[in-house]
C-alpha atoms as a PDB file:
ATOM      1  CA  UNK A   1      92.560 107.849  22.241  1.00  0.00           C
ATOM      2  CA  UNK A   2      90.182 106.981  25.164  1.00  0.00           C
ATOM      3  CA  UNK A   3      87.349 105.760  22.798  1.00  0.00           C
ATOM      4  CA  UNK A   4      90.206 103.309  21.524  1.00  0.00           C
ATOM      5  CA  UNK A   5      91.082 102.508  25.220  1.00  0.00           C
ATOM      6  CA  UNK A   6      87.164 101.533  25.827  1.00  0.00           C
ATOM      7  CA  UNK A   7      86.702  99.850  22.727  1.00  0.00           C
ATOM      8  CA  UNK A   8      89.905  97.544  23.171  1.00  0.00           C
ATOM      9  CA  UNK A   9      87.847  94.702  25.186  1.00  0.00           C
ATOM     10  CA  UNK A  10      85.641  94.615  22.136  1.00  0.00           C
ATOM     11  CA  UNK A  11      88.477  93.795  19.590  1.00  0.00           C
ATOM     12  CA  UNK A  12      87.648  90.328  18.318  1.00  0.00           C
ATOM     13  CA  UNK A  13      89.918  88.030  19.783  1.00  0.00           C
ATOM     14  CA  UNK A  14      89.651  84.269  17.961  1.00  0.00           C
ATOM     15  CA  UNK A  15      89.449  82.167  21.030  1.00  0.00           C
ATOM     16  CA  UNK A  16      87.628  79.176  19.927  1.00  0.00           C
ATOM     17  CA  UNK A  17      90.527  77.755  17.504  1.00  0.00           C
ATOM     18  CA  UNK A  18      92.715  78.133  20.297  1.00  0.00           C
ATOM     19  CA  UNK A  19      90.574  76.542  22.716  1.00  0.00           C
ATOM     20  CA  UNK A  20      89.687  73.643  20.590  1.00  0.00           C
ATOM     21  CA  UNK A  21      93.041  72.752  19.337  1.00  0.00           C
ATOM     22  CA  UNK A  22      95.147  72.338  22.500  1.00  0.00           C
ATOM     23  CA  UNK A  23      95.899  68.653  23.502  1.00  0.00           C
ATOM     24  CA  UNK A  24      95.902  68.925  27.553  1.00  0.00           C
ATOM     25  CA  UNK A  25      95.957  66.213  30.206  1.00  0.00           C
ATOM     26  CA  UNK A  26      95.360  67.122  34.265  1.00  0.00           C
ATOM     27  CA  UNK A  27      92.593  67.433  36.602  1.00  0.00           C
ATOM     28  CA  UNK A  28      90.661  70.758  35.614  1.00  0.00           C
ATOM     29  CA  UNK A  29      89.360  71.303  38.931  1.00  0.00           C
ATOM     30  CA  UNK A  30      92.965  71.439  40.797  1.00  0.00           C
ATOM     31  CA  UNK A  31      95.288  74.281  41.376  1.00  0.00           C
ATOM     32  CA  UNK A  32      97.688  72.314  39.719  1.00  0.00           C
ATOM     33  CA  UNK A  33      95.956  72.044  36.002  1.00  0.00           C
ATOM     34  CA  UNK A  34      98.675  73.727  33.810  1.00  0.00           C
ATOM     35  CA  UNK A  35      96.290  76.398  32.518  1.00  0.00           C
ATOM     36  CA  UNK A  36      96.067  77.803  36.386  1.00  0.00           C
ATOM     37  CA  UNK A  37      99.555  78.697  36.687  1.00  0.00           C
ATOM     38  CA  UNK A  38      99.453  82.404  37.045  1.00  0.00           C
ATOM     39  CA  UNK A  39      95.847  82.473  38.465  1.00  0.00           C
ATOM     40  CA  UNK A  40      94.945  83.691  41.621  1.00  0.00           C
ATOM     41  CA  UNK A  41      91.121  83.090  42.680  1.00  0.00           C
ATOM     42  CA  UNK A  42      88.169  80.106  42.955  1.00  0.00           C
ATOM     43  CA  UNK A  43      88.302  77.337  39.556  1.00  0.00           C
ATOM     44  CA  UNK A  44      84.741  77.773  38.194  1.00  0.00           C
ATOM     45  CA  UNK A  45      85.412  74.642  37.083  1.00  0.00           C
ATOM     46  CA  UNK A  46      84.385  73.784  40.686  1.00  0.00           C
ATOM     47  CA  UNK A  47      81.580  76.293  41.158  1.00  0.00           C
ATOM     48  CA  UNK A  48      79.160  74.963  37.867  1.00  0.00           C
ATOM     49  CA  UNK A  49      81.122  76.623  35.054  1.00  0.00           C
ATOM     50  CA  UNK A  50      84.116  75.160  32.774  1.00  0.00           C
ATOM     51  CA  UNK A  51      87.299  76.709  32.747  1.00  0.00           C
ATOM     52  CA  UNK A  52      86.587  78.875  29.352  1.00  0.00           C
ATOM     53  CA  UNK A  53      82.912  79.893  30.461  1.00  0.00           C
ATOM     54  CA  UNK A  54      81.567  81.297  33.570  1.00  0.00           C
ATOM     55  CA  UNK A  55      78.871  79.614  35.339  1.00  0.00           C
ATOM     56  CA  UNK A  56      74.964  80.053  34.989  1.00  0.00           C
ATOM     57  CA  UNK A  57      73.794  83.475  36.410  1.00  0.00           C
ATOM     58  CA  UNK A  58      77.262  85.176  36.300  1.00  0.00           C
ATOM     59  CA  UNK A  59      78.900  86.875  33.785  1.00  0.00           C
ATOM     60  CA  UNK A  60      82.623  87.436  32.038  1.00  0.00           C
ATOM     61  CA  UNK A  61      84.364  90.846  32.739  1.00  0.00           C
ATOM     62  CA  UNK A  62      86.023  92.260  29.707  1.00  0.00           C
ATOM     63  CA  UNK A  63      88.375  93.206  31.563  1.00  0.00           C
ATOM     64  CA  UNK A  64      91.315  90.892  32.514  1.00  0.00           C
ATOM     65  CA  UNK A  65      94.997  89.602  33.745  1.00  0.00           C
ATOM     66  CA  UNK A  66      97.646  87.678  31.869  1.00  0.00           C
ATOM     67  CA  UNK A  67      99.605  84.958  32.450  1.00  0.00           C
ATOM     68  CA  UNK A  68     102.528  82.583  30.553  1.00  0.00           C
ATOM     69  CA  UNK A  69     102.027  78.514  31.602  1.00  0.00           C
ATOM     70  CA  UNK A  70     103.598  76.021  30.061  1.00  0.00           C
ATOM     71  CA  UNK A  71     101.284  73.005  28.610  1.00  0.00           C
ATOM     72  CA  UNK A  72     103.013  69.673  29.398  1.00  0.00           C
ATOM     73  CA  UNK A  73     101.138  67.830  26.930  1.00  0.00           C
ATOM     74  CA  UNK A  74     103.139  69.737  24.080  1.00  0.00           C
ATOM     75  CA  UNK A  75     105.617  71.500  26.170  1.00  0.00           C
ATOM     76  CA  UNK A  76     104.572  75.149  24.391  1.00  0.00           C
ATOM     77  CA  UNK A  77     103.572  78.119  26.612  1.00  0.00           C
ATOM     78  CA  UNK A  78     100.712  79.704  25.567  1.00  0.00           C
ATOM     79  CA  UNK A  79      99.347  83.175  26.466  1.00  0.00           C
ATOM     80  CA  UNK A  80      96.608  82.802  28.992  1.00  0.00           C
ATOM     81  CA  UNK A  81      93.355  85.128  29.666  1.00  0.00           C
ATOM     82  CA  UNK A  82      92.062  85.012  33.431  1.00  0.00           C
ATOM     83  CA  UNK A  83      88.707  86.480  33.079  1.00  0.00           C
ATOM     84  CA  UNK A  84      86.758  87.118  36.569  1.00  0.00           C
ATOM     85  CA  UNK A  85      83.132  85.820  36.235  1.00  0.00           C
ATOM     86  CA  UNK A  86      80.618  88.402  38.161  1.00  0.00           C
ATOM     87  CA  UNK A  87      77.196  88.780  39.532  1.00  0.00           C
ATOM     88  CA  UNK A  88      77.136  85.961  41.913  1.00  0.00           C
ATOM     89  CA  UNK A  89      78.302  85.554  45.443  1.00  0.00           C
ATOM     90  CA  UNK A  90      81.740  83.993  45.982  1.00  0.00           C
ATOM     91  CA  UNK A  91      82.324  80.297  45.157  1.00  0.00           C
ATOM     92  CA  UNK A  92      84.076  78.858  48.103  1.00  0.00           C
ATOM     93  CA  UNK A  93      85.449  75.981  46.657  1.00  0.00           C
ATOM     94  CA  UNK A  94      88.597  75.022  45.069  1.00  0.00           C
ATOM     95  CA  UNK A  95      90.715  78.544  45.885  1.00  0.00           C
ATOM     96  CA  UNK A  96      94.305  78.421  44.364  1.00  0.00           C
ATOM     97  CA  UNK A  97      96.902  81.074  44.257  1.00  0.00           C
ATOM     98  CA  UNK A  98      99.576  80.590  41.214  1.00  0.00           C
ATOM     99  CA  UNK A  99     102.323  83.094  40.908  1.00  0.00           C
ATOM    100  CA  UNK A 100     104.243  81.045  38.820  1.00  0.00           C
ATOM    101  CA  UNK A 101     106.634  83.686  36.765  1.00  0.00           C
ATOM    102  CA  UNK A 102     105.064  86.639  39.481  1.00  0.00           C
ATOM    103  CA  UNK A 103     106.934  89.447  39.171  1.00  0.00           C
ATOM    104  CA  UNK A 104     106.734  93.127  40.983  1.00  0.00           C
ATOM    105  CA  UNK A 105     103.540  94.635  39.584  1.00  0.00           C
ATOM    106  CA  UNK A 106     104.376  97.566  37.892  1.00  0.00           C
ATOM    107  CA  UNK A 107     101.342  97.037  35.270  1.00  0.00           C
ATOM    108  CA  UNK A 108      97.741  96.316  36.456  1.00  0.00           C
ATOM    109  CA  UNK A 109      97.253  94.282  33.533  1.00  0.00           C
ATOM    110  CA  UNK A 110      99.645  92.019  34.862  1.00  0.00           C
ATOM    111  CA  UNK A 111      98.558  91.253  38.864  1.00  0.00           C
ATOM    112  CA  UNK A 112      96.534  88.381  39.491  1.00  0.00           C
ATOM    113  CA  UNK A 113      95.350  90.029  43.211  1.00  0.00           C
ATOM    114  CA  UNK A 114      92.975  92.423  41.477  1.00  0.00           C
ATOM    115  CA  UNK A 115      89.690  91.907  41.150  1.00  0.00           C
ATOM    116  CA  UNK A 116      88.491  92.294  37.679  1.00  0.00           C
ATOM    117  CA  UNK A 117      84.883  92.974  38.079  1.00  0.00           C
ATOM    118  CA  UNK A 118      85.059  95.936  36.391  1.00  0.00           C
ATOM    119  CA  UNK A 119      82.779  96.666  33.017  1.00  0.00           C
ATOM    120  CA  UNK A 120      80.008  94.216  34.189  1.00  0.00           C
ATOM    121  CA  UNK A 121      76.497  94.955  35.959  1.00  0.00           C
ATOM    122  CA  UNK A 122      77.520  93.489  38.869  1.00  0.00           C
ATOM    123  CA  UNK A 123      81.020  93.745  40.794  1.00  0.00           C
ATOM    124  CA  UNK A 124      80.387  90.959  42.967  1.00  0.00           C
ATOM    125  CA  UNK A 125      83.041  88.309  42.131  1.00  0.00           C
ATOM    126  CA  UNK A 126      82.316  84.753  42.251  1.00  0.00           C
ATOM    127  CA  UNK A 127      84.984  83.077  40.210  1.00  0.00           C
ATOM    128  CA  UNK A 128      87.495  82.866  37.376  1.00  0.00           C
ATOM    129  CA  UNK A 129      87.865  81.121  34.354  1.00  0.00           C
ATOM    130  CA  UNK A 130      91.149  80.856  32.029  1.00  0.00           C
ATOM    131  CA  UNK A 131      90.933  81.184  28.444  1.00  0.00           C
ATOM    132  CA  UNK A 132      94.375  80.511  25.733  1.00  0.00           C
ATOM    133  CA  UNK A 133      95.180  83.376  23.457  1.00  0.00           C
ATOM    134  CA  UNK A 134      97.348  81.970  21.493  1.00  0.00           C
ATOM    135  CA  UNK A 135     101.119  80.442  21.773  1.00  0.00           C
ATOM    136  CA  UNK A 136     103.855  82.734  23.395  1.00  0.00           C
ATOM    137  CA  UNK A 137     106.149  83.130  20.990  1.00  0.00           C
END
C-alpha cells in the first residue's frame, strides 16, 4: 500500500487538454485571476514563470493542494492543482491569499498554508503555479 502511496504523484494526469481548452479572461498576475481562488502564496506569473510552469532554475513539487474556482468566462468550476515551485529563494512579488470555499483543515491535501516543497531536491519555496484538472462535476 505505501509503494502505491509514493507512486500516486507519478499517475499520469492529462493536463495539457485541460490547459489548452479553457477560454479565460483576467489579469494573470493579480490575486484576483479566477484560477487563484483557493491559492495561498507568490503568482509565478510575477516571478518569470507562467501560471502552469514554474520559473527557470526552480522546480514543480509532486506534491500538492486543491482547490474549486469558478471560471467566469464559462461559468464552470474546474478542479484546480496548486503546485509549489522549489529550489529558489522566495519571490517577493505579487503575494495573494485566497480562501475562497476555506474550510477547517481536517485533510492536508486540502490547506493552502502548507508548504509543499516536499519530494523535490530543494525545499526552499519560491512560488506557486495553478494547473486545471479537469471540470468539477
Amino acid at each position: 500500500m505505501l509503494a502505491g502511496a509514493t507512486a500516486f504523484p507519478l499517475l499520469p494526469v492529462s493536463r495539457s487538454f485541460a490547459q489548452n481548452s479553457v477560454n479565460e479572461i483576467g489579469d494573470p498576475q493579480s490575486c484576483d485571476y479566477w484560477r487563484y481562488c483557493a491559492m495561498s502564496g507568490t503568482l509565478c506569473t510575477c516571478c518569470g514563470g507562467t501560471y502552469t510552469s514554474c520559473p527557470p532554475g526552480s522546480e514543480a513539487s509532486p506534491i500538492t493542494w486543491v482547490g474549486t474556482c469558478r471560471n467566469p468566462v464559462d461559468g464552470l468550476d474546474y478542479l484546480m492543482s496548486y503546485n509549489d515551485c522549489c529550489g529558489k529563494s522566495v519571490c517577493s512579488r505579487c503575494g495573494c491569499h485566497n480562501t475562497e470555499g476555506d474550510r477547517p483543515v481536517y485533510f492536508n491535501s486540502n490547506s493552502n498554508t502548507v508548504l509543499w516543497c516536499f519530494g523535490t531536491e530543494n525545499t526552499s519555496y519560491h512560488c506557486t503555479v495553478s494547473l486545471i484538472l479537469g471540470t468539477a462535476d
